[in-house]
Protein backbone atom coordinates (compact mmCIF):
# COMPACT_ATOMS: atom_id res chain seq x y z
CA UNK A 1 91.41 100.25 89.06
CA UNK A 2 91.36 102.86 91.75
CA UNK A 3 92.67 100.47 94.88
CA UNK A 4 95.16 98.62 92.69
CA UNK A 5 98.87 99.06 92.58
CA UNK A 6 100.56 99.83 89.38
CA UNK A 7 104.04 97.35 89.64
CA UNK A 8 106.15 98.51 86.76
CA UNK A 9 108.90 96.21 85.53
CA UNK A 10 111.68 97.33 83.60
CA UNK A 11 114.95 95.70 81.89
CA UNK A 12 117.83 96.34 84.12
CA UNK A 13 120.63 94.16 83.23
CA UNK A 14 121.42 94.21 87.05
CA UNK A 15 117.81 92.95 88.47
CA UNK A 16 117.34 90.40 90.08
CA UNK A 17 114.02 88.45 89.10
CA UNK A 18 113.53 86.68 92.30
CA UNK A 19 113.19 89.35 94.45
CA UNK A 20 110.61 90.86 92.06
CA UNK A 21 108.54 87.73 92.29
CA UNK A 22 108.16 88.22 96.17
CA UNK A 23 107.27 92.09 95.75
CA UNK A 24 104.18 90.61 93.91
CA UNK A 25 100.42 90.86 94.92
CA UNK A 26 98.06 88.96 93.24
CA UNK A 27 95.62 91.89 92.56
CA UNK A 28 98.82 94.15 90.98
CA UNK A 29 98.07 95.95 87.91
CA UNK A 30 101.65 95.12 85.96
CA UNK A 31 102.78 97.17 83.13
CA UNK A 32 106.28 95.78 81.58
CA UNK A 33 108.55 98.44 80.11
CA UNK A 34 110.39 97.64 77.05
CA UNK A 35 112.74 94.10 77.61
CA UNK A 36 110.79 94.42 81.27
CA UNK A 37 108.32 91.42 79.83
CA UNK A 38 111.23 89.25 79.70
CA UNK A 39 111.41 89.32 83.18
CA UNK A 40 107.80 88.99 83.28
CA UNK A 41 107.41 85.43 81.92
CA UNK A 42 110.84 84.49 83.20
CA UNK A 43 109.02 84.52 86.71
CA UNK A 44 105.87 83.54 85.27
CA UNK A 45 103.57 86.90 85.63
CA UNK A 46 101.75 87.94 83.00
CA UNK A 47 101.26 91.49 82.07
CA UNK A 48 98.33 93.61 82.01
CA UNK A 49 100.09 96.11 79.60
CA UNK A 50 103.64 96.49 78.08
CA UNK A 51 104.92 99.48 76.60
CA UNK A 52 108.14 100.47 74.73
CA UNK A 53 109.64 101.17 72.13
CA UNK A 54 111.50 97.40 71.90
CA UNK A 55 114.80 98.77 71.57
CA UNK A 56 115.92 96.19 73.61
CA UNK A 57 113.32 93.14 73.28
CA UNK A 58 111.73 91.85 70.74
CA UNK A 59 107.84 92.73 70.39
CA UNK A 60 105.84 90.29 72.45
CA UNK A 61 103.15 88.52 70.87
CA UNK A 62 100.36 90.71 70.05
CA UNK A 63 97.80 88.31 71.27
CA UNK A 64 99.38 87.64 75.32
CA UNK A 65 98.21 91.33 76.46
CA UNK A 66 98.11 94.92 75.94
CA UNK A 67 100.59 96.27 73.85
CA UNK A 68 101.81 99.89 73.37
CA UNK A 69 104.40 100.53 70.65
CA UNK A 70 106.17 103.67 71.19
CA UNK A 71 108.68 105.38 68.43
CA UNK A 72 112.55 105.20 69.30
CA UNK A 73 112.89 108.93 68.90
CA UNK A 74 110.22 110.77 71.43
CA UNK A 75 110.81 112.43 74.85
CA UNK A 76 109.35 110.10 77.59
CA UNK A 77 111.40 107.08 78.39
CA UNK A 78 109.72 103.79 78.27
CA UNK A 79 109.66 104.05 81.99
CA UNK A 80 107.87 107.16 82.68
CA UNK A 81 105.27 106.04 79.64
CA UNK A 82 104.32 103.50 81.37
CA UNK A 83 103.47 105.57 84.86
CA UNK A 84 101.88 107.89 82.76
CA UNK A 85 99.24 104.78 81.34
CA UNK A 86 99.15 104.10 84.99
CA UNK A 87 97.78 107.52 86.07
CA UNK A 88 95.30 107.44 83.43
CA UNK A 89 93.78 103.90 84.52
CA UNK A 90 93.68 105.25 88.21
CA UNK A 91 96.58 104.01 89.41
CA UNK A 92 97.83 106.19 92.89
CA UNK A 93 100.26 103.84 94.13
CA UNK A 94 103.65 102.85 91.79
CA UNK A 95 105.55 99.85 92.78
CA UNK A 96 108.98 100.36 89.96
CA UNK A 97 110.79 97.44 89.50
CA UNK A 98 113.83 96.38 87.53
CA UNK A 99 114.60 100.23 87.00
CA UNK A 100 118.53 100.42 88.45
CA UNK A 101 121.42 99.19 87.68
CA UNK A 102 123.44 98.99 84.51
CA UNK A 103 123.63 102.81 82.73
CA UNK A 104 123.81 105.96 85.25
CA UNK A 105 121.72 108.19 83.25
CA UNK A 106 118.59 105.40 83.00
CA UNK A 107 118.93 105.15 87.34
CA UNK A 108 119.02 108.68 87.68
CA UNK A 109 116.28 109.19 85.27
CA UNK A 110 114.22 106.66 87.04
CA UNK A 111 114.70 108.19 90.39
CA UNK A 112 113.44 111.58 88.74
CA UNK A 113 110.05 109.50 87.69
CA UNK A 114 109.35 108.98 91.58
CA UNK A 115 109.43 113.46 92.15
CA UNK A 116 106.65 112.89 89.06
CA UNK A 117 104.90 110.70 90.65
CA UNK A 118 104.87 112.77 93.75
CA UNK A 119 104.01 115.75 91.68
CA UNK A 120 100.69 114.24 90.65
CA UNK A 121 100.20 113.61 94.25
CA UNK A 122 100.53 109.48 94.22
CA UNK A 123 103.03 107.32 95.84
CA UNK A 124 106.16 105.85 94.34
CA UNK A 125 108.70 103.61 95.23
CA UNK A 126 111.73 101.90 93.63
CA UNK A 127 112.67 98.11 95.04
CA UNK A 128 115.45 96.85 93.36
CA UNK A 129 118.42 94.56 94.79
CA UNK A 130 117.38 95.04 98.63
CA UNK A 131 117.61 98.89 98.30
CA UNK A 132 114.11 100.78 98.62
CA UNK A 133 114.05 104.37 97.17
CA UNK A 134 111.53 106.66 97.52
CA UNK A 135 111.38 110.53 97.00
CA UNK A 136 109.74 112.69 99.85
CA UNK A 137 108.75 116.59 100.78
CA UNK A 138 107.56 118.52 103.63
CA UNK A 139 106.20 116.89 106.59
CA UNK A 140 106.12 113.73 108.60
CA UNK A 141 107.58 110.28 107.33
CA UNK A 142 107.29 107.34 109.31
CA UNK A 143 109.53 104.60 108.77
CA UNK A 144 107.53 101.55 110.92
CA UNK A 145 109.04 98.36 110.80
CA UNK A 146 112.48 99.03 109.23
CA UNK A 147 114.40 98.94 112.46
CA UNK A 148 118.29 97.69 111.54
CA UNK A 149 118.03 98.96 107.97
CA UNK A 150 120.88 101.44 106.55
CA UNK A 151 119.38 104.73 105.31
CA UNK A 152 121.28 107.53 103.36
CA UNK A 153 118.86 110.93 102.97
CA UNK A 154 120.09 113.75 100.40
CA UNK A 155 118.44 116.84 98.72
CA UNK A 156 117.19 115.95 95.58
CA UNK A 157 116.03 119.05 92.93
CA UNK A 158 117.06 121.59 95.31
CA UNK A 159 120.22 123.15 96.59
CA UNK A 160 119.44 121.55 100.48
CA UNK A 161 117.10 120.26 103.32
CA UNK A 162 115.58 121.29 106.53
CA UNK A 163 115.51 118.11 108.18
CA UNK A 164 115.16 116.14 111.65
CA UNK A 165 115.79 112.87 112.04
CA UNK A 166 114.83 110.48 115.26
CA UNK A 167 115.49 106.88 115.42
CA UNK A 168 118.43 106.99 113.82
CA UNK A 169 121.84 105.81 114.91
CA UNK A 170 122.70 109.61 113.78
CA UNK A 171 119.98 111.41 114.59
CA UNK A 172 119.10 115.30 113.31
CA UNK A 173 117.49 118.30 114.74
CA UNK A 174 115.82 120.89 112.74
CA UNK A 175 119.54 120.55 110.58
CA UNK A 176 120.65 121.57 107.09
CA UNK A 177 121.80 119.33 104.45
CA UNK A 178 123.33 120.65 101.16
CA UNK A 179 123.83 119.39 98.15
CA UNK A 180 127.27 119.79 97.77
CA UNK A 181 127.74 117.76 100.92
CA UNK A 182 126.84 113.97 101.43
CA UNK A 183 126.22 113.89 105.25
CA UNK A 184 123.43 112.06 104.82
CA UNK A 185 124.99 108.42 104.18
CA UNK A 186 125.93 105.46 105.87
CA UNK A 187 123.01 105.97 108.64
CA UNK A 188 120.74 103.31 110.51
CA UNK A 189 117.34 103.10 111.14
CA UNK A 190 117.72 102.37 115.25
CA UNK A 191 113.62 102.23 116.12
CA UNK A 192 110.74 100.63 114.85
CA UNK A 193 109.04 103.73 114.33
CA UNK A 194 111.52 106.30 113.12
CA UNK A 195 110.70 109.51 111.95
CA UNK A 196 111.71 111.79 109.15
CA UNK A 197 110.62 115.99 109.49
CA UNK A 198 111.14 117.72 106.69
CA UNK A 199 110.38 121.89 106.95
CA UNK A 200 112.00 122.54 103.84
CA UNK A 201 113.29 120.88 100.40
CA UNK A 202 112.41 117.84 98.96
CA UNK A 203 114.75 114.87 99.60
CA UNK A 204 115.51 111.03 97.98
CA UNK A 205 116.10 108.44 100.73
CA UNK A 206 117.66 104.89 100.16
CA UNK A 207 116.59 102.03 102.48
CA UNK A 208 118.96 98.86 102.39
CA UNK A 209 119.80 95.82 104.08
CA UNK A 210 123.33 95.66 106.01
């Protein structure tokens, strides 16, 4: 399971199912989160694995796929479960789906799962509602192919950034960005081939559609 991407779908009340559909490949490992299997069948994917505690959905049959019952009261969300599962089977790429939206403290959460997945040196992204999210450190980013796109960059875990920017409609040189100061929103991704430096910090960027 080594070259496939692990697409994790969760139960946002604000997702919309369509777009997940077209984020799709057909050799995707898929691991539904909780009420995240709902979404699954409304689109007509079925799961390799679902995990949760069904707090929010009712259990799934047991004989459609995989299923991991987890206890109501325990310290990893459904969410970050299910990436765990996916680092075990091999998983290095993380596709999370479904995961924004509706309470503040589940998004924020959910953006904290992509510094894990970081941490255990894979690659994560959230795609939800034409907004891309991704958490990056030090070093070279390439954004190819994203020219016209709106990008917002801000420190995340960590009191600022050491940051250049080029491509941008507001571009950076070797600059600072605090915490306490959101100068990072409301840019625009002017080339094909912009570039993000980072020399210090660890930053979340958004990518969305105008």
């Amino acid at each position: 399971m080594e070259n496939k991407r692990c697409v994790i779908i969760g139960s946002s009340p604000e997702t919309d199912v369509s777009e997940i559909k077209d984020l799709l490949k057909e050799d995707d490992y898929i691991i539904c989160a909780d009420g995240g299997h709902i979404f699954a069948g409304m689109i007509g994917v079925k799961p390799d694995l679902i995990v949760g505690d069904f707090d929010s959905s009712d259990i799934p049959a047991e004989n459609e796929c995989e299923i991991i019952r987890l206890p109501v009261s325990k310290d990893d969300t459904d969410t970050l479960y299910a990436v765990r599962e996916g680092l075990k089977r091999g998983c290095r790429e993380f596709l999370l789906c479904g995961v924004t939206g509706g309470r503040a403290d589940h998004t924020y959460a959910n953006f904290c799962i992509l510094e894990y997945i970081r941490q255990q040196k894979a690659d994560g992204i959230i795609a939800d509602n034409g907004t891309l999210v991704r958490v990056i450190g030090c070093g070279e980013h390439f954004l190819s192919g994203r020219k016209g796109m709106g990008f917002g960059i801000f420190p995340f875990g960590c009191g600022g950034i050491r940051l250049s920017l080029e491509g941008f409609d507001y571009p950076l040189k070797d600059s600072s960005l605090g915490i306490s100061y959101p100068m990072g929103v409301s840019n625009r991704i002017s080339e094909d081939n912009a570039k993000i430096t980072i020399t210090a910090g660890t930053a979340i960027i958004f990518l969305y559609r105008y």
